[in-house]
Protein backbone atom coordinates (compact mmCIF):
# COMPACT_ATOMS: atom_id res chain seq x y z
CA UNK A 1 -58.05 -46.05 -149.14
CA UNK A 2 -61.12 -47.57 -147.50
CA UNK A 3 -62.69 -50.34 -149.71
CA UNK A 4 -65.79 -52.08 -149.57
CA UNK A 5 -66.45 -55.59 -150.90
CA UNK A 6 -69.87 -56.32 -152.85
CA UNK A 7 -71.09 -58.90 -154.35
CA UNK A 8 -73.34 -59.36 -157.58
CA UNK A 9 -74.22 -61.91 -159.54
CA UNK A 10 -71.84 -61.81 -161.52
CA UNK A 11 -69.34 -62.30 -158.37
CA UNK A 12 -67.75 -59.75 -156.57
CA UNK A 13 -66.72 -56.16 -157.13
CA UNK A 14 -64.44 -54.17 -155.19
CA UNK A 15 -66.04 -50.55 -154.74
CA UNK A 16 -63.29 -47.71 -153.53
CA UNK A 17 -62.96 -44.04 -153.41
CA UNK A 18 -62.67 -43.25 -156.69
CA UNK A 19 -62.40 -46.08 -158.37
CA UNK A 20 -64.34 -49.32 -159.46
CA UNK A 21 -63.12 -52.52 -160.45
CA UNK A 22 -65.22 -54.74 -162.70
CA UNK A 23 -64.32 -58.07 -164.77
CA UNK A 24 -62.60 -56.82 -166.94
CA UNK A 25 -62.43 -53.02 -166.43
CA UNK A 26 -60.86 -49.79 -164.54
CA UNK A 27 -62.24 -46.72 -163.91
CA UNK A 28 -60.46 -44.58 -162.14
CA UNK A 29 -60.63 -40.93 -161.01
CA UNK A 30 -57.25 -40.86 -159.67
CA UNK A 31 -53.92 -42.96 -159.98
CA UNK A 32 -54.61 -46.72 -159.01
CA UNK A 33 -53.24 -47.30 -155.36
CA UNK A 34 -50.52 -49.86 -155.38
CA UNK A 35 -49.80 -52.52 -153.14
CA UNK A 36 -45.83 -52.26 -151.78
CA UNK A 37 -43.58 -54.74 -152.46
CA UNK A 38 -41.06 -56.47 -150.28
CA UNK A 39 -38.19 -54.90 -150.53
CA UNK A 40 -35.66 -58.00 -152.42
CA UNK A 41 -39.15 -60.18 -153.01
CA UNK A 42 -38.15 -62.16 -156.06
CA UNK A 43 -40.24 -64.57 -158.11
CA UNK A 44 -38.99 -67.29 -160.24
CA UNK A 45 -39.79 -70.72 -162.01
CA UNK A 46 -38.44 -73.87 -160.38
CA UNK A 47 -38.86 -75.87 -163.41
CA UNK A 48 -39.01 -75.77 -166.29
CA UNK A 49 -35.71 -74.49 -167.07
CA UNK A 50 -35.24 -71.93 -169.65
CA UNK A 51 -34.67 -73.48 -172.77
CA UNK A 52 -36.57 -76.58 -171.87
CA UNK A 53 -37.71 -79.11 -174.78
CA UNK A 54 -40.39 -81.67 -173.73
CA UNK A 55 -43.76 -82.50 -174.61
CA UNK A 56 -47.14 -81.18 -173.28
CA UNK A 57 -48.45 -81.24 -170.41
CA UNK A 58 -45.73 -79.25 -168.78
CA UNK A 59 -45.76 -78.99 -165.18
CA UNK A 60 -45.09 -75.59 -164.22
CA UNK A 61 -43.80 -75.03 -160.48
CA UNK A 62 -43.52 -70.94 -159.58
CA UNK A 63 -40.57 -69.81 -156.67
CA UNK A 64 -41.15 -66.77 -154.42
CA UNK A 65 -38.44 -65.32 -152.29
CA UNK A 66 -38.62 -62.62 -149.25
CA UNK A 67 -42.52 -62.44 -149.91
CA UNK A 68 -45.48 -64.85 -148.70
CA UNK A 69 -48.41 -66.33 -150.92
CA UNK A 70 -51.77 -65.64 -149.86
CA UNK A 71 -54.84 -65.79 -151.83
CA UNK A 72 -56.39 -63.01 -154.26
CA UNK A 73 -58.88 -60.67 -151.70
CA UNK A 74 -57.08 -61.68 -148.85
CA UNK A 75 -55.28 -58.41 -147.62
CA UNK A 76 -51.99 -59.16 -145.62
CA UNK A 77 -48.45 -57.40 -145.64
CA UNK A 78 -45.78 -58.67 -147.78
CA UNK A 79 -47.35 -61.32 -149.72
CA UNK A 80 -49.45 -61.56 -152.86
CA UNK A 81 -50.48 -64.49 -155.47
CA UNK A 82 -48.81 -65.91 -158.97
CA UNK A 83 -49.83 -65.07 -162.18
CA UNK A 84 -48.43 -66.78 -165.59
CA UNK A 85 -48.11 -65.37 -168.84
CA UNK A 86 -47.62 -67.50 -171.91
CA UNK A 87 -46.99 -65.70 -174.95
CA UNK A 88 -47.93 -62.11 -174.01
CA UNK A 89 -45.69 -58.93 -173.23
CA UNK A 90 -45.36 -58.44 -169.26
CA UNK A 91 -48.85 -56.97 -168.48
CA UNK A 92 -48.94 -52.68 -167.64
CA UNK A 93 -48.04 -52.84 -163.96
CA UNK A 94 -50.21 -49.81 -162.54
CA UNK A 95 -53.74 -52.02 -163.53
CA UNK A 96 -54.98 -55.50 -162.82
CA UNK A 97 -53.53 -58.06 -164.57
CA UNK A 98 -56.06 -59.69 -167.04
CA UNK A 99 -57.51 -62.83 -166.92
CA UNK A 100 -57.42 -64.76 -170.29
CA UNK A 101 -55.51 -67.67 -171.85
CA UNK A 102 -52.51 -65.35 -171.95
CA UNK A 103 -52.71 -64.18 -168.50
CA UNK A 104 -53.34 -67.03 -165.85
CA UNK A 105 -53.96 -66.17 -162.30
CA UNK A 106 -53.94 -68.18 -159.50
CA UNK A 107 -55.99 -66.66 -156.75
CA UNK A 108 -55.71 -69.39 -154.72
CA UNK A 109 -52.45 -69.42 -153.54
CA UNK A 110 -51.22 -72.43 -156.21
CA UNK A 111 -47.59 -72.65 -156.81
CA UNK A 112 -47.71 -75.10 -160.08
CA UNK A 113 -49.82 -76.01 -162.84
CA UNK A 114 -49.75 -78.35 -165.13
CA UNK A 115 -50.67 -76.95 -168.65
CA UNK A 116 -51.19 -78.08 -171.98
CA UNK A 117 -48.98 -76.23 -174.58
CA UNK A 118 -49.77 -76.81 -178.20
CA UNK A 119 -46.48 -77.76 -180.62
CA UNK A 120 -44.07 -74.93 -180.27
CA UNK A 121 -41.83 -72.38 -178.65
CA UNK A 122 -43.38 -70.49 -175.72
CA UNK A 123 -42.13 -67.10 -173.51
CA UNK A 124 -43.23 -67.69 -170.03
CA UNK A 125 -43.35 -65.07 -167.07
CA UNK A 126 -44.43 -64.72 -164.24
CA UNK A 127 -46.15 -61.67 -162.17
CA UNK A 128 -46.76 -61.52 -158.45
CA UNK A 129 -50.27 -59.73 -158.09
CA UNK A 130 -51.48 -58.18 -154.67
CA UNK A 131 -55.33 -59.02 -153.47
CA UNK A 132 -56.93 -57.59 -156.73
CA UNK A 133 -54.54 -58.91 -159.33
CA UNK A 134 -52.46 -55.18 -159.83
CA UNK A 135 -48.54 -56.26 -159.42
CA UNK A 136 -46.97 -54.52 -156.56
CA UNK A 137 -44.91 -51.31 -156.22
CA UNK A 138 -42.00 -51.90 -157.41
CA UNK A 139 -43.32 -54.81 -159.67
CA UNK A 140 -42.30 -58.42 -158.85
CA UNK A 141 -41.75 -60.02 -162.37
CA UNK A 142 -40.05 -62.96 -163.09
CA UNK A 143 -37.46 -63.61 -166.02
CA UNK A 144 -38.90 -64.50 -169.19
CA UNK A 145 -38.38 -68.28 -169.94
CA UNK A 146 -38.48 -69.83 -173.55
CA UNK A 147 -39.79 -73.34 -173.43
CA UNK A 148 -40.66 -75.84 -176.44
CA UNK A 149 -43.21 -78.33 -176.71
CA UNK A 150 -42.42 -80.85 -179.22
């Protein structure tokens, strides 16, 4: 599929056959095209662990296996960027994944954050997106961690 970057004021907008991406929406005439994934590409946290009790910030550090990181727009085989959700059912894998306090991308190629959790227990997962946020074919999801902020 041929795509054609524009850009807007209110930043840029990704303009295919078919389809049209805006902040925030889809419209599509035909089944979203899906970026493959490596075959074996794994993503994971490095810390914290699962079950994890500690108090806020938390430093969040994301793993990748058999896969590269490369920024969101950036188009290049095999790789793709993180995206964290706290608190929020794994995202529909055939559309971009949103970006709220529930769904945190990281476009730039980050591999940790450090985050302030309020008091509580927290689900974190993570998502690998390809250049417009939509997780690969097959997906590359994470585990979902339980963490607690005291």
């Amino acid at each position: 599929m041929r795509k054609q970057w524009v850009r807007t004021s209110v930043g840029v907008v990704v303009v295919a056959v078919g389809m049209l991406i805006l902040p925030g929406r889809v419209a599509a005439a035909e089944a979203l095209e899906r970026t493959p994934s490596p075959p074996g590409a794994r993503v994971y946290f490095i810390s914290p662990a699962d079950g994890a009790v500690g108090s806020s910030p938390v430093t969040i550090r994301f793993g990748l296996s058999v896969a590269g990181v490369a920024p969101a727009g950036v188009i290049y085989p095999k790789t793709g960027h993180h995206h964290l959700v706290i608190d929020a059912p794994t995202p529909p894998e055939n559309q971009p994944i949103p970006n709220d306090d529930q769904h945190r991308h990281f476009g730039a190629g980050q591999t940790e954050v450090v985050l302030e959790l309020a008091p509580g227990t927290h689900t974190l997962q993570l998502v690998l997106g390809d250049y417009v946020h939509v997780p690969h074919d097959p997906p590359v999801v994470s585990e979902t961690i339980t963490v607690t902020v005291e």
